[in-house]
Protein backbone atom coordinates (compact mmCIF):
# COMPACT_ATOMS: atom_id res chain seq x y z
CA UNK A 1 10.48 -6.47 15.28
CA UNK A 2 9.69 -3.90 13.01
CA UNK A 3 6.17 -3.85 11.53
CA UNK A 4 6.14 -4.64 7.75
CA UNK A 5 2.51 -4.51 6.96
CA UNK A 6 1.34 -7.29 4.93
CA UNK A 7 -1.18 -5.52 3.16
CA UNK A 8 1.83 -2.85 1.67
CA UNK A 9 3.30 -6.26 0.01
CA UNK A 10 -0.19 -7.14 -1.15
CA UNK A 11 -0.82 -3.60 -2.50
CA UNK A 12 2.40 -4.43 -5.18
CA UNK A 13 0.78 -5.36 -8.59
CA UNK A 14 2.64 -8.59 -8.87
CA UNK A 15 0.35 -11.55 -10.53
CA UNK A 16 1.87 -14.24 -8.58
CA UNK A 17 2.79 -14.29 -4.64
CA UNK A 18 5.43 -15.56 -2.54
CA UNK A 19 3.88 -17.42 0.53
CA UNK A 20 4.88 -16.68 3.93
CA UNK A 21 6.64 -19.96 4.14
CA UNK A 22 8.93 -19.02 1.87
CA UNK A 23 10.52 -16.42 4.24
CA UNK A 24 10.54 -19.14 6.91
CA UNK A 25 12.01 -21.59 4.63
CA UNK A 26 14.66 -18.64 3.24
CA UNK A 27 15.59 -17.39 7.15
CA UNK A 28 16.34 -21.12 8.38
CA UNK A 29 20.18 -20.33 6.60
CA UNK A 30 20.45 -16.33 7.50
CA UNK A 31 23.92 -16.55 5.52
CA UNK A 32 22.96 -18.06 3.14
CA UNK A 33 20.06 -15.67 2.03
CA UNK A 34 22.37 -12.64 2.58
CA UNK A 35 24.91 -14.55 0.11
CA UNK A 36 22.00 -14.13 -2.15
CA UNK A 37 20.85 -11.18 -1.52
CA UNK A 38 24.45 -9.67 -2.44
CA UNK A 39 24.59 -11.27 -6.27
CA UNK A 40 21.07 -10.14 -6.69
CA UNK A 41 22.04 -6.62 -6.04
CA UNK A 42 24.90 -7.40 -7.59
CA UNK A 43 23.10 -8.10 -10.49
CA UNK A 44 21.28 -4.98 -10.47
CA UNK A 45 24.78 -3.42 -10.35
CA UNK A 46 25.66 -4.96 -13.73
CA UNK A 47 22.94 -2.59 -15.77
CA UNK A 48 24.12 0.30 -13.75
CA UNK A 49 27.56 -0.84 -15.12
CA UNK A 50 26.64 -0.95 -18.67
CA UNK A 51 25.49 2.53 -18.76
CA UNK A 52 28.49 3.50 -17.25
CA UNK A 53 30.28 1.64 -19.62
CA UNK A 54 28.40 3.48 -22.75
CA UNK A 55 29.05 7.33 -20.93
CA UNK A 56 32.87 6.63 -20.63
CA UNK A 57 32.91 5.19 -17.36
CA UNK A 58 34.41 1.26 -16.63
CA UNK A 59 33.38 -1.39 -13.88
CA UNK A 60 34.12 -5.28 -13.76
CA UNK A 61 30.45 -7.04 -14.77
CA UNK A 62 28.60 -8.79 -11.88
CA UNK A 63 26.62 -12.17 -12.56
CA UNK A 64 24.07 -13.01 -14.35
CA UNK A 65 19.98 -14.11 -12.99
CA UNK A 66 18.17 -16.77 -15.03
CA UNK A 67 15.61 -14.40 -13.87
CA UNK A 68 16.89 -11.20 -15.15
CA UNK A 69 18.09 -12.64 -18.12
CA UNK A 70 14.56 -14.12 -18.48
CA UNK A 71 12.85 -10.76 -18.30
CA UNK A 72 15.79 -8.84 -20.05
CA UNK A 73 14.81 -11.03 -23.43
CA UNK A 74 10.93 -9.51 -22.97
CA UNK A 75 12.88 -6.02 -24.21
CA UNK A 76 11.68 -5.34 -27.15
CA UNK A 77 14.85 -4.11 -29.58
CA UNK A 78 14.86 -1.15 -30.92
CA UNK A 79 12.73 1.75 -31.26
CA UNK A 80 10.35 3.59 -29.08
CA UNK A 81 9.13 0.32 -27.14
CA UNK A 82 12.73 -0.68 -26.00
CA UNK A 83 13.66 1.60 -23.42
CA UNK A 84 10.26 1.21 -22.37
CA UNK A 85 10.36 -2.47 -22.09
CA UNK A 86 14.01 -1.63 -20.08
CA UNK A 87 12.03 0.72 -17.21
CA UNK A 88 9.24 -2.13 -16.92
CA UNK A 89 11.95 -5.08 -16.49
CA UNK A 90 13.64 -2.56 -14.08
CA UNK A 91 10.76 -2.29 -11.73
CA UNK A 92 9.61 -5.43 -12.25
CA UNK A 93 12.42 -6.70 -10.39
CA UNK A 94 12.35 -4.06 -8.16
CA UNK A 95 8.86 -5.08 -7.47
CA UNK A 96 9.43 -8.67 -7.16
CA UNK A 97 12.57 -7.89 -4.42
CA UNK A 98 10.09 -5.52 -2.48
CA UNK A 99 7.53 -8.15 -2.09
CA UNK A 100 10.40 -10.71 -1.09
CA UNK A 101 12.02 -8.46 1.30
CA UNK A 102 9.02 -7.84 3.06
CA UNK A 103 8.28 -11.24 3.18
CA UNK A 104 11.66 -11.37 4.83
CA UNK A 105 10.76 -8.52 7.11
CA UNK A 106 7.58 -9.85 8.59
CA UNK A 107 8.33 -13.53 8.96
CA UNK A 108 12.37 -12.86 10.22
CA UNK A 109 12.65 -13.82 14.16
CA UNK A 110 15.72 -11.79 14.23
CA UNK A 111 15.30 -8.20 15.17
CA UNK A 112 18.50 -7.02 13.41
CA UNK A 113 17.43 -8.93 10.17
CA UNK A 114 13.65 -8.18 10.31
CA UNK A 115 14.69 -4.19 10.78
CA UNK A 116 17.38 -4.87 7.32
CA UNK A 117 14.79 -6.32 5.50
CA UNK A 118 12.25 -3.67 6.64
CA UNK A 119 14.68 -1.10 4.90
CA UNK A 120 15.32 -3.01 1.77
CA UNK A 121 11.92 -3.12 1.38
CA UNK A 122 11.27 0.72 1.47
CA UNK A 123 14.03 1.20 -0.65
CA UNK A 124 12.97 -1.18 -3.30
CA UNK A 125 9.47 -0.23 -3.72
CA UNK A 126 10.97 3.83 -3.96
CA UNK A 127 12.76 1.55 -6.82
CA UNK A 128 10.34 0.45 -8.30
CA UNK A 129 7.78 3.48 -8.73
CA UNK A 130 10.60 5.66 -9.66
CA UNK A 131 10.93 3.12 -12.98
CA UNK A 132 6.86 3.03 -13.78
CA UNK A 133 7.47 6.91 -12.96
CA UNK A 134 9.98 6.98 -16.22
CA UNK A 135 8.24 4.87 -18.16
CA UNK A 136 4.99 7.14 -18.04
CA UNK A 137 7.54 9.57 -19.14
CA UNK A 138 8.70 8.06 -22.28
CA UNK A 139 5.30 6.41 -23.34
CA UNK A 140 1.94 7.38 -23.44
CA UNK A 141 0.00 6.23 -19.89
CA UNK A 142 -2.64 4.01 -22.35
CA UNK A 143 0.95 2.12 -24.19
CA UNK A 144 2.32 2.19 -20.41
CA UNK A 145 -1.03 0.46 -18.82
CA UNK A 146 -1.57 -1.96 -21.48
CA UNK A 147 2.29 -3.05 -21.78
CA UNK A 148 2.87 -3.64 -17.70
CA UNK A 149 -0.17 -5.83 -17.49
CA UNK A 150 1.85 -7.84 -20.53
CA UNK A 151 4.54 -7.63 -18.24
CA UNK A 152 3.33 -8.60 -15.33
CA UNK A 153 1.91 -11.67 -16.25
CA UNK A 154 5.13 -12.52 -17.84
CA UNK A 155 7.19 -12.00 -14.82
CA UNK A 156 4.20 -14.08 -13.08
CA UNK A 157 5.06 -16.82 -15.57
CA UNK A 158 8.76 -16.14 -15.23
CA UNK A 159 9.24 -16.76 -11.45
CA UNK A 160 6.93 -19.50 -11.43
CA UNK A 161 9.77 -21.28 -13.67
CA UNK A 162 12.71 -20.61 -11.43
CA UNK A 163 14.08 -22.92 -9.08
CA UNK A 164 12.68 -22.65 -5.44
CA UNK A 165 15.36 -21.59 -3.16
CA UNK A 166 16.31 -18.69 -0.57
CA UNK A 167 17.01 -15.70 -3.49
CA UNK A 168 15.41 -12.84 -3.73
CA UNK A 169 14.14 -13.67 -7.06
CA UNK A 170 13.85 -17.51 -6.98
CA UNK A 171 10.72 -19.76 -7.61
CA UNK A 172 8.96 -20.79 -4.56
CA UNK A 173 8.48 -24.40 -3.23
């Protein structure tokens, strides 16, 4: 099984955890989680799709997470603090899936499933720095610090409020 350490998902800044049992509770119905896996991404997909959509480019709109949509009204609109609040939201979920995934990765029996979840996990924590990495771009690192702890303990608040089930970004039980 491959080794997902637990202390790399403790070392994400998240101000609420996902307990263990959740990825027990989550693997009992392997389909079923990878049914969610693939809207969450596919929710992802939608704001890659909307920036398509505004350079020229076309793609049919995924769904829509109560989550998402939850942090997506945290975005400040208009000037310089809304495409700063957009990076945050970005690796907040990012974050979030990380931690989930390698939840997934260290409590998964299955060796095949354990070793995809071990990989999700790497990619979404590359994810999810490369969006803080932008966002101390575009903002000074004192505006940057000061807004992700506002953030995070929205996004803290945010998940607590979702409905416990086997997605990558629902509440926990």
């Amino acid at each position: 099984m491959p080794d997902v350490a637990l202390d790399r998902i403790a070392a994400l800044p998240l101000r609420s955890r996902t307990p263990l049992d959740w990825g027990h509770s989550a693997l009992s119905d392997p389909i079923r989680l990878l049914t969610g896996i693939a809207k969450d991404e596919a929710s992802h997909l939608s704001q890659v799709t909307r920036l398509l959509i505004r350079r020229g480019g076309q793609m049919d709109r995924g769904h829509q997470s109560a989550y998402a949509r939850a942090l997506r009204a945290l975005v400040r609109k208009g000037g310089e603090g809304e495409l700063l609040d957009r990076l945050m939201v970005s690796a907040l979920i990012e974050a979030r899936s990380c931690e989930r995934f390698g939840i997934l990765a260290a409590t998964s029996p299955d060796e095949e499933l354990a070793a995809f979840y071990n990989a999700l996990f790497s990619s979404e924590l590359g994810h999810y720095k490369a969006f803080l990495r932008l966002a101390n771009k575009v903002a000074d690192k004192v505006v940057v610090e000061a807004r992700w702890g506002q953030m995070l303990d929205h996004e803290a608040r945010i998940v607590s409020e979702q409905p416990p089930g086997p997605r990558i970004h629902s509440g926990v039980a």
